[in-house]
PDB file of N, CA and C in Angstrom:
ATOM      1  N   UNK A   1       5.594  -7.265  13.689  1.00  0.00           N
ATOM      2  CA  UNK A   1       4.355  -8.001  13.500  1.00  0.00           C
ATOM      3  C   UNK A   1       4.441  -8.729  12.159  1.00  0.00           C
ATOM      4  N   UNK A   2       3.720 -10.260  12.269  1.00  0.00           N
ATOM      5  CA  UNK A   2       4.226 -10.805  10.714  1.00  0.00           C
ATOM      6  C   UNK A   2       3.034 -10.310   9.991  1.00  0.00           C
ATOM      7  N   UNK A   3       2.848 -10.811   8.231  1.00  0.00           N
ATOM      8  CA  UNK A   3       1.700 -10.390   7.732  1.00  0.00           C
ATOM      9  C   UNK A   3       0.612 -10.969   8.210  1.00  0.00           C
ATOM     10  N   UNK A   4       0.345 -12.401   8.715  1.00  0.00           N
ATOM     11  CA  UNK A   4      -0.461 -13.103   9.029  1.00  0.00           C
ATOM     12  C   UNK A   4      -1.614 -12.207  10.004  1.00  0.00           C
ATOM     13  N   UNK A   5      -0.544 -11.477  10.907  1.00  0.00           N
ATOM     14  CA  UNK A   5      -0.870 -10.615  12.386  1.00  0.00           C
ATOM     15  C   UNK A   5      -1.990  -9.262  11.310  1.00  0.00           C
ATOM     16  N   UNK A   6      -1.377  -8.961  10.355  1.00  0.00           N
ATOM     17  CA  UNK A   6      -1.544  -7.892  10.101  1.00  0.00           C
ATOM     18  C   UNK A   6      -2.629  -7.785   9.384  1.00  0.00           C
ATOM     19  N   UNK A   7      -2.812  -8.998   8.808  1.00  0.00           N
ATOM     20  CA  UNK A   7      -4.048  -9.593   7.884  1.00  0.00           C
ATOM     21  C   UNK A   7      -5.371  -9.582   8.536  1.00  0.00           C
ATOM     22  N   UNK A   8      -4.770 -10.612   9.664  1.00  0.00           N
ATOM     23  CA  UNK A   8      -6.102 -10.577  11.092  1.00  0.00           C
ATOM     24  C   UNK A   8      -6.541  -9.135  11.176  1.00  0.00           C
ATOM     25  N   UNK A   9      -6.057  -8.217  11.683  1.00  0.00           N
ATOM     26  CA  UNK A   9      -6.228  -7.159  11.586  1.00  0.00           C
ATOM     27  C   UNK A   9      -7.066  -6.122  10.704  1.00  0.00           C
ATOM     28  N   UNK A  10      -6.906  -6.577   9.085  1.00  0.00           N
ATOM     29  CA  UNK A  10      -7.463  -6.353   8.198  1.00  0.00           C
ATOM     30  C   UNK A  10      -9.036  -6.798   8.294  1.00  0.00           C
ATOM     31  N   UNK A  11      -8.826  -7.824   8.689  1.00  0.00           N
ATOM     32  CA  UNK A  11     -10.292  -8.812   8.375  1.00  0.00           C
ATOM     33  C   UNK A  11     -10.990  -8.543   9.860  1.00  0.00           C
ATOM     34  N   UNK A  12      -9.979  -7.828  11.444  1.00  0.00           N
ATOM     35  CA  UNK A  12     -10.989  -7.686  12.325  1.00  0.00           C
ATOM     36  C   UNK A  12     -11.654  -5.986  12.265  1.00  0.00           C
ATOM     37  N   UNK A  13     -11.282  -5.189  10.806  1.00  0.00           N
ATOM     38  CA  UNK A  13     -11.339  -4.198  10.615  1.00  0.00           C
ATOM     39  C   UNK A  13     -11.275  -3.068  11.765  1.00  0.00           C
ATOM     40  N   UNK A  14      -9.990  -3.240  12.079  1.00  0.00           N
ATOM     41  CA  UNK A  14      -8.962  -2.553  12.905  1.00  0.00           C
ATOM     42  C   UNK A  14      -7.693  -1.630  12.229  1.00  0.00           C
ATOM     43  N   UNK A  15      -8.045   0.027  12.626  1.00  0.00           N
ATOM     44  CA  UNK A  15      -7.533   0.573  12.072  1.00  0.00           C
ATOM     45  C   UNK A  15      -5.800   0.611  12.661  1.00  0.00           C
ATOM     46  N   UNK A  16      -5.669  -0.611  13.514  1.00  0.00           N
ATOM     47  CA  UNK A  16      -4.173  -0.861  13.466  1.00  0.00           C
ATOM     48  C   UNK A  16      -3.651  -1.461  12.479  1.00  0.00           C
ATOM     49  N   UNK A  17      -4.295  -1.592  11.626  1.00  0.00           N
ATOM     50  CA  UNK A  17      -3.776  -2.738  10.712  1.00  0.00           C
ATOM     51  C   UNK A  17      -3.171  -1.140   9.573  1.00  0.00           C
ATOM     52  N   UNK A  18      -3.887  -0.407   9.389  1.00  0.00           N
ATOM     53  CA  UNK A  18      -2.696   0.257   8.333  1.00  0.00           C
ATOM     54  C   UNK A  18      -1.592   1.409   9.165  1.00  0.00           C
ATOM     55  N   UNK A  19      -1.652   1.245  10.393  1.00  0.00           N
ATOM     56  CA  UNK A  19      -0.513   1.608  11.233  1.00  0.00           C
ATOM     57  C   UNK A  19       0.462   0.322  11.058  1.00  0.00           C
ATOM     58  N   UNK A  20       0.323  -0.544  11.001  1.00  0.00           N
ATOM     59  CA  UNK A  20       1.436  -1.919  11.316  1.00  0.00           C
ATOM     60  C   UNK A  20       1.807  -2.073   9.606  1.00  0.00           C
ATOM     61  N   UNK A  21       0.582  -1.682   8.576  1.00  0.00           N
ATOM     62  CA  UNK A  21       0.734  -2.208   7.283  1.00  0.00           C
ATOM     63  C   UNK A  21       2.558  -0.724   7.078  1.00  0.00           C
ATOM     64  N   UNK A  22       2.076   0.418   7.343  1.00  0.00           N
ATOM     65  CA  UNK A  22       3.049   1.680   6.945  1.00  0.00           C
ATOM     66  C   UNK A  22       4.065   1.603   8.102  1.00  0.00           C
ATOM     67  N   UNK A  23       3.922   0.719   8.817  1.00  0.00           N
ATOM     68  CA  UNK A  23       5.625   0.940  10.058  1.00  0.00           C
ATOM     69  C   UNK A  23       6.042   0.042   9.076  1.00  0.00           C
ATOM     70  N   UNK A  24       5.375  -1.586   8.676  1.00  0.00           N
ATOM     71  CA  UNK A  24       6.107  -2.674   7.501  1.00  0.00           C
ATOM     72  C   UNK A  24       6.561  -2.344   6.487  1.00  0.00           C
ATOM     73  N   UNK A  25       5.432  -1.817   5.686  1.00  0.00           N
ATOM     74  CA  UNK A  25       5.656  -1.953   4.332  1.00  0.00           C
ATOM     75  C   UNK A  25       6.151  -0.160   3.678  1.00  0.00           C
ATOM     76  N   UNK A  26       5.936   0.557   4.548  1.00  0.00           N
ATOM     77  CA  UNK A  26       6.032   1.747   4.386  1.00  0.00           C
ATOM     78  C   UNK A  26       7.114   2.446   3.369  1.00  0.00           C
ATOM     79  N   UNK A  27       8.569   1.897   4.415  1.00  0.00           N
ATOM     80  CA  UNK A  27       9.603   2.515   3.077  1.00  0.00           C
ATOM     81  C   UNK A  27       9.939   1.491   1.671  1.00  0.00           C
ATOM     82  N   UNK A  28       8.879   0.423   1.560  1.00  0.00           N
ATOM     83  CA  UNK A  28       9.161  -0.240   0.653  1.00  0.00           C
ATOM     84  C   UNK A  28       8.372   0.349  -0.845  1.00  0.00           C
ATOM     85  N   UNK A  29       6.919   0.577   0.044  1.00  0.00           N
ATOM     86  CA  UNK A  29       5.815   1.322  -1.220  1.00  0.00           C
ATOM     87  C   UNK A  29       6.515   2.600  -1.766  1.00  0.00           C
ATOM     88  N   UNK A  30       6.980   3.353  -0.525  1.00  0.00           N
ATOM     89  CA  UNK A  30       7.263   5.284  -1.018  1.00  0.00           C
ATOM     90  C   UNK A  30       8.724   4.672  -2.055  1.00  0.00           C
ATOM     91  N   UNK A  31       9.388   3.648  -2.011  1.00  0.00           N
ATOM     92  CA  UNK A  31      10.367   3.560  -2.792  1.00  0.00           C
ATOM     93  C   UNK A  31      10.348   3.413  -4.633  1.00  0.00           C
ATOM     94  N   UNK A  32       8.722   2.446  -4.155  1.00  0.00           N
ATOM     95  CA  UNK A  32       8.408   2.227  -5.557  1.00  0.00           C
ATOM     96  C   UNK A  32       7.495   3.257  -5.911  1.00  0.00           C
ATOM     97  N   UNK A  33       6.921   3.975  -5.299  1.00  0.00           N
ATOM     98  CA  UNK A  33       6.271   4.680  -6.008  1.00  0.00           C
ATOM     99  C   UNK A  33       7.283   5.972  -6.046  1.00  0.00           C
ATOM    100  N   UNK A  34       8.352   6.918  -5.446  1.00  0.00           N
ATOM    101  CA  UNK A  34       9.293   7.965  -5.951  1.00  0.00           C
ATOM    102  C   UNK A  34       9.922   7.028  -6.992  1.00  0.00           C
ATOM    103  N   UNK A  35      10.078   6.450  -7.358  1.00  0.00           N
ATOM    104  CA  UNK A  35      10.976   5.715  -8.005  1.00  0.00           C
ATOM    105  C   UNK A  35      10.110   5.923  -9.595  1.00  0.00           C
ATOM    106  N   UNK A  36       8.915   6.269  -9.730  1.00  0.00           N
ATOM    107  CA  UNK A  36       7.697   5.768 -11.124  1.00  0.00           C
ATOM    108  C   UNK A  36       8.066   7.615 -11.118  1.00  0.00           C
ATOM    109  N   UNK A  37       7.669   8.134  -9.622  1.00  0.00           N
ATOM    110  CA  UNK A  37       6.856   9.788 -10.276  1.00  0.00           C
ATOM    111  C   UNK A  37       7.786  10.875  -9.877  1.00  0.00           C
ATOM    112  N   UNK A  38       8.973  10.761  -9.263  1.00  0.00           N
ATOM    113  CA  UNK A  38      10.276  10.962  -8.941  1.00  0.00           C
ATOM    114  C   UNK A  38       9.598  12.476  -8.580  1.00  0.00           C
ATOM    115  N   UNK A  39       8.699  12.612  -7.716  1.00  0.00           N
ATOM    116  CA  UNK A  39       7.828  13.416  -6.620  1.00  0.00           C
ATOM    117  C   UNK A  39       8.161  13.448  -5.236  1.00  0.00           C
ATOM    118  N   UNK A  40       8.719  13.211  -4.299  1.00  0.00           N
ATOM    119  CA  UNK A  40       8.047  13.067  -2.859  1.00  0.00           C
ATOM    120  C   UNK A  40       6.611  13.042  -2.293  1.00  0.00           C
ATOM    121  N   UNK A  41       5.980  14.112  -2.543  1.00  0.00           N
ATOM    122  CA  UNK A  41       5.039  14.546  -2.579  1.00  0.00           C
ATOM    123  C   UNK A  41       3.846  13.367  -2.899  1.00  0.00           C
ATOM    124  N   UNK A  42       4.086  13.573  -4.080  1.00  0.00           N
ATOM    125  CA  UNK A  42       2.926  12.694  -5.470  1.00  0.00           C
ATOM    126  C   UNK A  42       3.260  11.238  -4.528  1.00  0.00           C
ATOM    127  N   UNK A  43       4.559  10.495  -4.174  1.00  0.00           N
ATOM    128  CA  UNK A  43       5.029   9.400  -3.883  1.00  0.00           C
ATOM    129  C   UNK A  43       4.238   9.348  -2.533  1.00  0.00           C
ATOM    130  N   UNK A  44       4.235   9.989  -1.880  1.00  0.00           N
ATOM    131  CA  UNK A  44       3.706  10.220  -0.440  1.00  0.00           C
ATOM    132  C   UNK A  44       2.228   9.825  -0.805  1.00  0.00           C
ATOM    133  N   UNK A  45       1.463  10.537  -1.687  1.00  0.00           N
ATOM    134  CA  UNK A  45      -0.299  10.553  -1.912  1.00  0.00           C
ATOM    135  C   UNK A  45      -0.228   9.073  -2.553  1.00  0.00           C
ATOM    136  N   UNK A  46       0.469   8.722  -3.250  1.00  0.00           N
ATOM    137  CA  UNK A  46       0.338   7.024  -3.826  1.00  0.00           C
ATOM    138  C   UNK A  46       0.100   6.370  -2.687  1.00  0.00           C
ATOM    139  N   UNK A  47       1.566   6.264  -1.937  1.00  0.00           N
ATOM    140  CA  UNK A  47       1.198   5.161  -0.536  1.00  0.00           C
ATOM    141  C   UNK A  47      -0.079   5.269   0.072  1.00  0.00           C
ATOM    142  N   UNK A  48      -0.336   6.973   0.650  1.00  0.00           N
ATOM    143  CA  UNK A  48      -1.706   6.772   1.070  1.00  0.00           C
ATOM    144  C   UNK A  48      -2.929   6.418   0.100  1.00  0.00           C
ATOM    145  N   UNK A  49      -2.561   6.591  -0.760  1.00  0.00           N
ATOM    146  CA  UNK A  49      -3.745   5.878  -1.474  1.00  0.00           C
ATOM    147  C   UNK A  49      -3.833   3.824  -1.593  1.00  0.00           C
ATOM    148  N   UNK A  50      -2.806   3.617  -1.524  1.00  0.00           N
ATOM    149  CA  UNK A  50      -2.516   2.367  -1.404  1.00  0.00           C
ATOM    150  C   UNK A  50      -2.700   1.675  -0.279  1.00  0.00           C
ATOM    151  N   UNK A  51      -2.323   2.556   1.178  1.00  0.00           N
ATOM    152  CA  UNK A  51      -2.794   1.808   2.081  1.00  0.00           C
ATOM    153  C   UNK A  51      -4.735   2.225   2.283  1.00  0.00           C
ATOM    154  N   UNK A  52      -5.217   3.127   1.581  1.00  0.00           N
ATOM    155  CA  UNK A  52      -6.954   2.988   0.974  1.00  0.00           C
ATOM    156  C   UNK A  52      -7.123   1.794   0.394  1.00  0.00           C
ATOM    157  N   UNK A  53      -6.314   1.704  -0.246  1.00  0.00           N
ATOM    158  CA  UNK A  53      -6.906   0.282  -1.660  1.00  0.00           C
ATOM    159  C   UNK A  53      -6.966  -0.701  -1.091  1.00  0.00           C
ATOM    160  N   UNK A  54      -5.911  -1.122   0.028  1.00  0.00           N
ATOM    161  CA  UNK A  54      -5.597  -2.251   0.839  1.00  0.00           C
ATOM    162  C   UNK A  54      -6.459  -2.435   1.657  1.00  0.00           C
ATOM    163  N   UNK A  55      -7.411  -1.134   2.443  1.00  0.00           N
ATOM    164  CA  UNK A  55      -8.383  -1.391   3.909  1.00  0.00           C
ATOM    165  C   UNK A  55      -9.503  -1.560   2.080  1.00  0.00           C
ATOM    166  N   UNK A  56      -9.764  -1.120   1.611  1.00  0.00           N
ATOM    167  CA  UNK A  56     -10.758  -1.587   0.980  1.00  0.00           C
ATOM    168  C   UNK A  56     -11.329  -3.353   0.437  1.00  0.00           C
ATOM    169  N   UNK A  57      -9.890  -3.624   0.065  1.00  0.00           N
ATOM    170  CA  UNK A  57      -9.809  -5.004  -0.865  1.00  0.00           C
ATOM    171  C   UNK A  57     -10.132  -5.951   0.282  1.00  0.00           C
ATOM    172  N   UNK A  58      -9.620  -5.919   1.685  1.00  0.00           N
ATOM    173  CA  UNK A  58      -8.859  -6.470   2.221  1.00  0.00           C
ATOM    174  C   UNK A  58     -10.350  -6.475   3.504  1.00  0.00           C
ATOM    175  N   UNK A  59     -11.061  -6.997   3.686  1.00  0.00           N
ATOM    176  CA  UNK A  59     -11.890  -8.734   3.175  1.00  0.00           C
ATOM    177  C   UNK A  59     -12.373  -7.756   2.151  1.00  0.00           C
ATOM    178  N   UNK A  60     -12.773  -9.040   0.919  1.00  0.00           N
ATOM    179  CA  UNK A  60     -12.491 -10.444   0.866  1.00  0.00           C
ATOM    180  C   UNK A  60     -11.330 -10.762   0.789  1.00  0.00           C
ATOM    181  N   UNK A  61     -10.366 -10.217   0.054  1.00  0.00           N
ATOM    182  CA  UNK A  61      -8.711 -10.519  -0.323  1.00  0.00           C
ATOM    183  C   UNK A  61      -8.110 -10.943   1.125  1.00  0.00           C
ATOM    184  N   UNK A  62      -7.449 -11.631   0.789  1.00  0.00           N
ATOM    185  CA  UNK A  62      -6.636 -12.260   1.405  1.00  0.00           C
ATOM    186  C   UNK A  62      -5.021 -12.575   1.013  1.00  0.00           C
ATOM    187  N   UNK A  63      -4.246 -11.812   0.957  1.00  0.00           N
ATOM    188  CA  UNK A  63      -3.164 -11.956  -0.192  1.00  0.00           C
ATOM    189  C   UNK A  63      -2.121 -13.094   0.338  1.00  0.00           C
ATOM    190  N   UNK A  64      -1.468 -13.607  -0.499  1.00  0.00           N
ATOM    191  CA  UNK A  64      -0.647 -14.982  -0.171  1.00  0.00           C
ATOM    192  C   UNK A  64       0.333 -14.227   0.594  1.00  0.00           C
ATOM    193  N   UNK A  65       1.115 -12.942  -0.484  1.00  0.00           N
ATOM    194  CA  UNK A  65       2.579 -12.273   0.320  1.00  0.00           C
ATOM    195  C   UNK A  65       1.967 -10.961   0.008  1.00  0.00           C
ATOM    196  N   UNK A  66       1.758 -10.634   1.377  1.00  0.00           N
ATOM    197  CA  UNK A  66       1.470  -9.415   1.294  1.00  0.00           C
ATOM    198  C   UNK A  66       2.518  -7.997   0.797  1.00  0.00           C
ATOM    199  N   UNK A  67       3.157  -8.309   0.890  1.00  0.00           N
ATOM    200  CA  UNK A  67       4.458  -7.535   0.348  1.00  0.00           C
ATOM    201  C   UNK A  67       4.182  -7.197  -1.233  1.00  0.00           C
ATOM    202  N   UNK A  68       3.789  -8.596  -2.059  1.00  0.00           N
ATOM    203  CA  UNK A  68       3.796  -8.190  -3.667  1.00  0.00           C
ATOM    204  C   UNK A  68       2.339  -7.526  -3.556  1.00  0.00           C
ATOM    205  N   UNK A  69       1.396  -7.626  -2.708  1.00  0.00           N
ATOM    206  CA  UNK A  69       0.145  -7.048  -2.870  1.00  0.00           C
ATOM    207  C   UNK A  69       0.279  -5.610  -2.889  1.00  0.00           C
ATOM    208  N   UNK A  70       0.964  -5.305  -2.179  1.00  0.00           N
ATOM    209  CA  UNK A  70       0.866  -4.388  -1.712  1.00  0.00           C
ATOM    210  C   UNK A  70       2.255  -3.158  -3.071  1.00  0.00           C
ATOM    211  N   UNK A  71       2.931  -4.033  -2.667  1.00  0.00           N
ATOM    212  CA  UNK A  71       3.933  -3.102  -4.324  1.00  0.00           C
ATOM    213  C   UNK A  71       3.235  -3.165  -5.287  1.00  0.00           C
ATOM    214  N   UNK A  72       2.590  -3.993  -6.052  1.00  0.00           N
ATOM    215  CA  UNK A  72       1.532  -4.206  -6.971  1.00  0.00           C
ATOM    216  C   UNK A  72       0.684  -3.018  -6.723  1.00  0.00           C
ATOM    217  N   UNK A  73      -0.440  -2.858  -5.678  1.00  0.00           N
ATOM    218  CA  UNK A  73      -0.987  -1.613  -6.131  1.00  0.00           C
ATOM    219  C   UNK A  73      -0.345  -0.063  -5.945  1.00  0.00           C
ATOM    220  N   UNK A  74       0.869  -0.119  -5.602  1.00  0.00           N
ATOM    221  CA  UNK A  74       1.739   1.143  -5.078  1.00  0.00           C
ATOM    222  C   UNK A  74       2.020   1.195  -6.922  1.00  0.00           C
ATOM    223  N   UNK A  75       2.332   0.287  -7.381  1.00  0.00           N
ATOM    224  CA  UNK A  75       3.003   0.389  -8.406  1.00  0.00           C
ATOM    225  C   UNK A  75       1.865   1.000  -9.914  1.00  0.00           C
ATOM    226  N   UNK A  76       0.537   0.272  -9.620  1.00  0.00           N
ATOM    227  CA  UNK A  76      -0.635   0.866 -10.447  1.00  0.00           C
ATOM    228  C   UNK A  76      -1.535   2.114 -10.061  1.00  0.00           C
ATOM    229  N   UNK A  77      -1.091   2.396  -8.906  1.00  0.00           N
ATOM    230  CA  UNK A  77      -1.319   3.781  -8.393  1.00  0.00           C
ATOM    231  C   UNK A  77      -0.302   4.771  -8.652  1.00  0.00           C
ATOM    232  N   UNK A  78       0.736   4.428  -8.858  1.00  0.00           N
ATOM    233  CA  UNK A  78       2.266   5.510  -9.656  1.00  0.00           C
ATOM    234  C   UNK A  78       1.856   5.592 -10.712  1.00  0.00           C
ATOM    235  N   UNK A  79       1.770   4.571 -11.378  1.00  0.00           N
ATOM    236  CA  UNK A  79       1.431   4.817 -12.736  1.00  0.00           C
ATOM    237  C   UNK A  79       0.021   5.330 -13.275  1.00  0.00           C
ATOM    238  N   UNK A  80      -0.725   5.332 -12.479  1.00  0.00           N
ATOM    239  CA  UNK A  80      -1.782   5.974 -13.280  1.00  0.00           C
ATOM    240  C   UNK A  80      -1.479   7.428 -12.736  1.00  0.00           C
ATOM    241  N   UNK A  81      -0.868   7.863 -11.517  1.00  0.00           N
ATOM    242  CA  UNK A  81      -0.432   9.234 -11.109  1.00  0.00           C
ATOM    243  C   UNK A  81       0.225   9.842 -12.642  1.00  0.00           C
ATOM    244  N   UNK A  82       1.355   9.009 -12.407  1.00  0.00           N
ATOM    245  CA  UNK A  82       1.858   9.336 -13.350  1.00  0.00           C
ATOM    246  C   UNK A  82       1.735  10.032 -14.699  1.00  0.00           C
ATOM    247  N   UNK A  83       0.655   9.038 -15.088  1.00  0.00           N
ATOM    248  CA  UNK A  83      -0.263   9.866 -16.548  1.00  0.00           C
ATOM    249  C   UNK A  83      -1.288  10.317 -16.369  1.00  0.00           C
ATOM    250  N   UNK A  84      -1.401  11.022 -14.974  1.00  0.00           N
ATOM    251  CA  UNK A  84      -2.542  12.296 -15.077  1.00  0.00           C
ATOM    252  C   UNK A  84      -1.646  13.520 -14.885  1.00  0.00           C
ATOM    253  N   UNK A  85      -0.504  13.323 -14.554  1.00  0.00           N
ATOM    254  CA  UNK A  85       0.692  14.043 -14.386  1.00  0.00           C
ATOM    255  C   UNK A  85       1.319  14.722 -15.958  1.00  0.00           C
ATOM    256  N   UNK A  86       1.294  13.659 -16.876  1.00  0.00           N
ATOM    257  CA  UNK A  86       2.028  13.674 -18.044  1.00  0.00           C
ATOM    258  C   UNK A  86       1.229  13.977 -18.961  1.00  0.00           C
TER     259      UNK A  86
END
């Protein structure tokens, strides 16, 4: 499915959309986020928190590439893990 598909989805607030967002984007987020908190675990609760942030934002947002949207908040969700961790 492209992002366009997946977007629609977002905006027809259809909970296929974070089934299609985690078959896509799935091993890309858990990469960046084990990669910040070098967890499984912790890395695992980021993504799901990320694909939260995403059904939340997502109307109004509309992201150009959904891909950096989406590493972007994987990546500020590691890191704030991170330093409640540290």
């Amino acid at each position: 499915m492209d992002d366009n598909e997946i977007l629609d989805l977002y905006f027809a607030r259809s909970e296929q959309a974070i089934m299609e967002t985690d078959q896509k984007y799935g091993p890309y987020c858990y990469s960046i986020a084990n990669h910040i908190l070098q967890s499984p675990s912790d890395a695992e609760e980021s993504v799901n928190d990320t694909w939260l942030a995403a059904w939340n934002r997502m109307p109004p947002e509309r992201p150009n590439v959904l891909a950096v949207f989406l590493g972007r908040m994987t990546r500020n969700i590691s890191i704030d893990r991170w330093r409640q961790n540290h």
